[in-house]
Protein backbone atom coordinates (compact mmCIF):
# COMPACT_ATOMS: atom_id res chain seq x y z
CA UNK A 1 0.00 0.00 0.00
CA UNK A 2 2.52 2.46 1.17
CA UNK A 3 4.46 1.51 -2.32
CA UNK A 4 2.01 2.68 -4.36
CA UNK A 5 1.20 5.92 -2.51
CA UNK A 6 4.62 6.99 -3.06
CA UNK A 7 4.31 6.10 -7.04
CA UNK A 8 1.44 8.06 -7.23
CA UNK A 9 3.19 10.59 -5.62
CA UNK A 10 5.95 10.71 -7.81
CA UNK A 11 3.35 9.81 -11.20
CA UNK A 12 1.65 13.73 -10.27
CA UNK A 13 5.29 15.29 -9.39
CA UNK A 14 6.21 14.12 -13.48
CA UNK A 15 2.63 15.27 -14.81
CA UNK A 16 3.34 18.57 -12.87
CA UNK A 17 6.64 19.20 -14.90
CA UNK A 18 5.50 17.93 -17.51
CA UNK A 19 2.84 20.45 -17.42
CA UNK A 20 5.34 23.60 -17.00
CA UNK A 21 8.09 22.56 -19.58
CA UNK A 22 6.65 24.16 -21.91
CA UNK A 23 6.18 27.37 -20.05
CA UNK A 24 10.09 27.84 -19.77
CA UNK A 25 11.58 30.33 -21.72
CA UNK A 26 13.79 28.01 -23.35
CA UNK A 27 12.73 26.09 -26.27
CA UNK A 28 11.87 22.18 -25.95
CA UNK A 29 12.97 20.04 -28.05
CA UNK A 30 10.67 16.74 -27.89
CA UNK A 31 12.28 14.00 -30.18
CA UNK A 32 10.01 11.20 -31.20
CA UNK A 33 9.87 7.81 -30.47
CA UNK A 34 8.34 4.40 -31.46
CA UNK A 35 8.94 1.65 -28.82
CA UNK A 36 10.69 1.82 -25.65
CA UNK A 37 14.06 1.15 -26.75
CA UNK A 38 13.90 4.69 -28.65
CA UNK A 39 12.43 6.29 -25.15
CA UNK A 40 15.48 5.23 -23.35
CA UNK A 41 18.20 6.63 -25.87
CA UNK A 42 16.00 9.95 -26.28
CA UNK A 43 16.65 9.98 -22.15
CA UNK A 44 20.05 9.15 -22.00
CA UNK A 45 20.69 11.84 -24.58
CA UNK A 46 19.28 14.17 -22.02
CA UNK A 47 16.21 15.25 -23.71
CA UNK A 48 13.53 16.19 -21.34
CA UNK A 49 10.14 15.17 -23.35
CA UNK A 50 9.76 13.03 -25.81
CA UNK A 51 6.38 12.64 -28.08
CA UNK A 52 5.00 9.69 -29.55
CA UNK A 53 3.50 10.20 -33.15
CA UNK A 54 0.94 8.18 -35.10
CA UNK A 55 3.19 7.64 -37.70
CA UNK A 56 6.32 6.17 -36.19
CA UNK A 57 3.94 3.78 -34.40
CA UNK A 58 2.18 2.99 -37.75
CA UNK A 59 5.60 1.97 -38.83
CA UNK A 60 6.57 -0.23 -36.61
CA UNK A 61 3.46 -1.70 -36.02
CA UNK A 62 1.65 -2.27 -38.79
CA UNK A 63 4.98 -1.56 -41.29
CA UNK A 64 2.31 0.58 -42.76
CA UNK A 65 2.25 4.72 -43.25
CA UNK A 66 -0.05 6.57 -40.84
CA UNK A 67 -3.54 6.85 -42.94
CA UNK A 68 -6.26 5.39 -39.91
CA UNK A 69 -5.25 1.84 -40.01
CA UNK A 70 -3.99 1.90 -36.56
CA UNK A 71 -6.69 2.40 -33.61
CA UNK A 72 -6.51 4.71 -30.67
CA UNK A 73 -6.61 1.43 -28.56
CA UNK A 74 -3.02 0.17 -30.74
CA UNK A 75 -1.85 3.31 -29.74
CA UNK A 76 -2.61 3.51 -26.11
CA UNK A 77 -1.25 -0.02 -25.66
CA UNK A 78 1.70 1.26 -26.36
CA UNK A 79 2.43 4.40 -24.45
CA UNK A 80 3.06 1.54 -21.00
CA UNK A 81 6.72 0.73 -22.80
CA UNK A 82 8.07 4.34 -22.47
CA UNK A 83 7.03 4.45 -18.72
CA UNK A 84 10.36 3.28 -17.79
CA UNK A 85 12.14 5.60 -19.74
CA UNK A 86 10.99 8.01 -17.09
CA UNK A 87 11.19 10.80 -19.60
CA UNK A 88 9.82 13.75 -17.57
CA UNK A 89 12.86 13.90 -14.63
């Protein structure tokens, strides 16, 4: 129980910056990423966002371009393998 308290915790602390980022006066650059392998070199490059797009996730899905064959469900199954990325520091 305690565990995940402090994960939730630390989940809203991440949404939080995640939220001001792109009030800082410098500019963000937000690479984009596939799969979670790609999350994890955008972070150890130092990056502090990264995006997901339809397309890339087209690609390696489907190995098709981006024109509605892949479902909002696809795509939200997917977002769980950059969670350990922990993009947002």
């Amino acid at each position: 129980m305690k565990e995940e308290i402090v994960a939730v915790k630390t989940e809203a602390k991440r949404t939080t910056r995640l939220r001001r980022l792109p009030a800082d006066p410098k500019i963000l650059v937000a690479p984009g990423a596939y799969d979670g392998t790609g999350a994890r070199l955008v972070q150890a490059l130092g990056f502090q966002a990264i995006y997901m797009s339809g397309f890339e996730t087209s690609a390696s899905v489907l190995g098709e371009p981006d024109v509605g064959y892949l479902t909002m469900t696809q795509l939200t199954a997917r977002s769980p393998l950059f969670l350990p990325s922990s993009i947002c520091r």
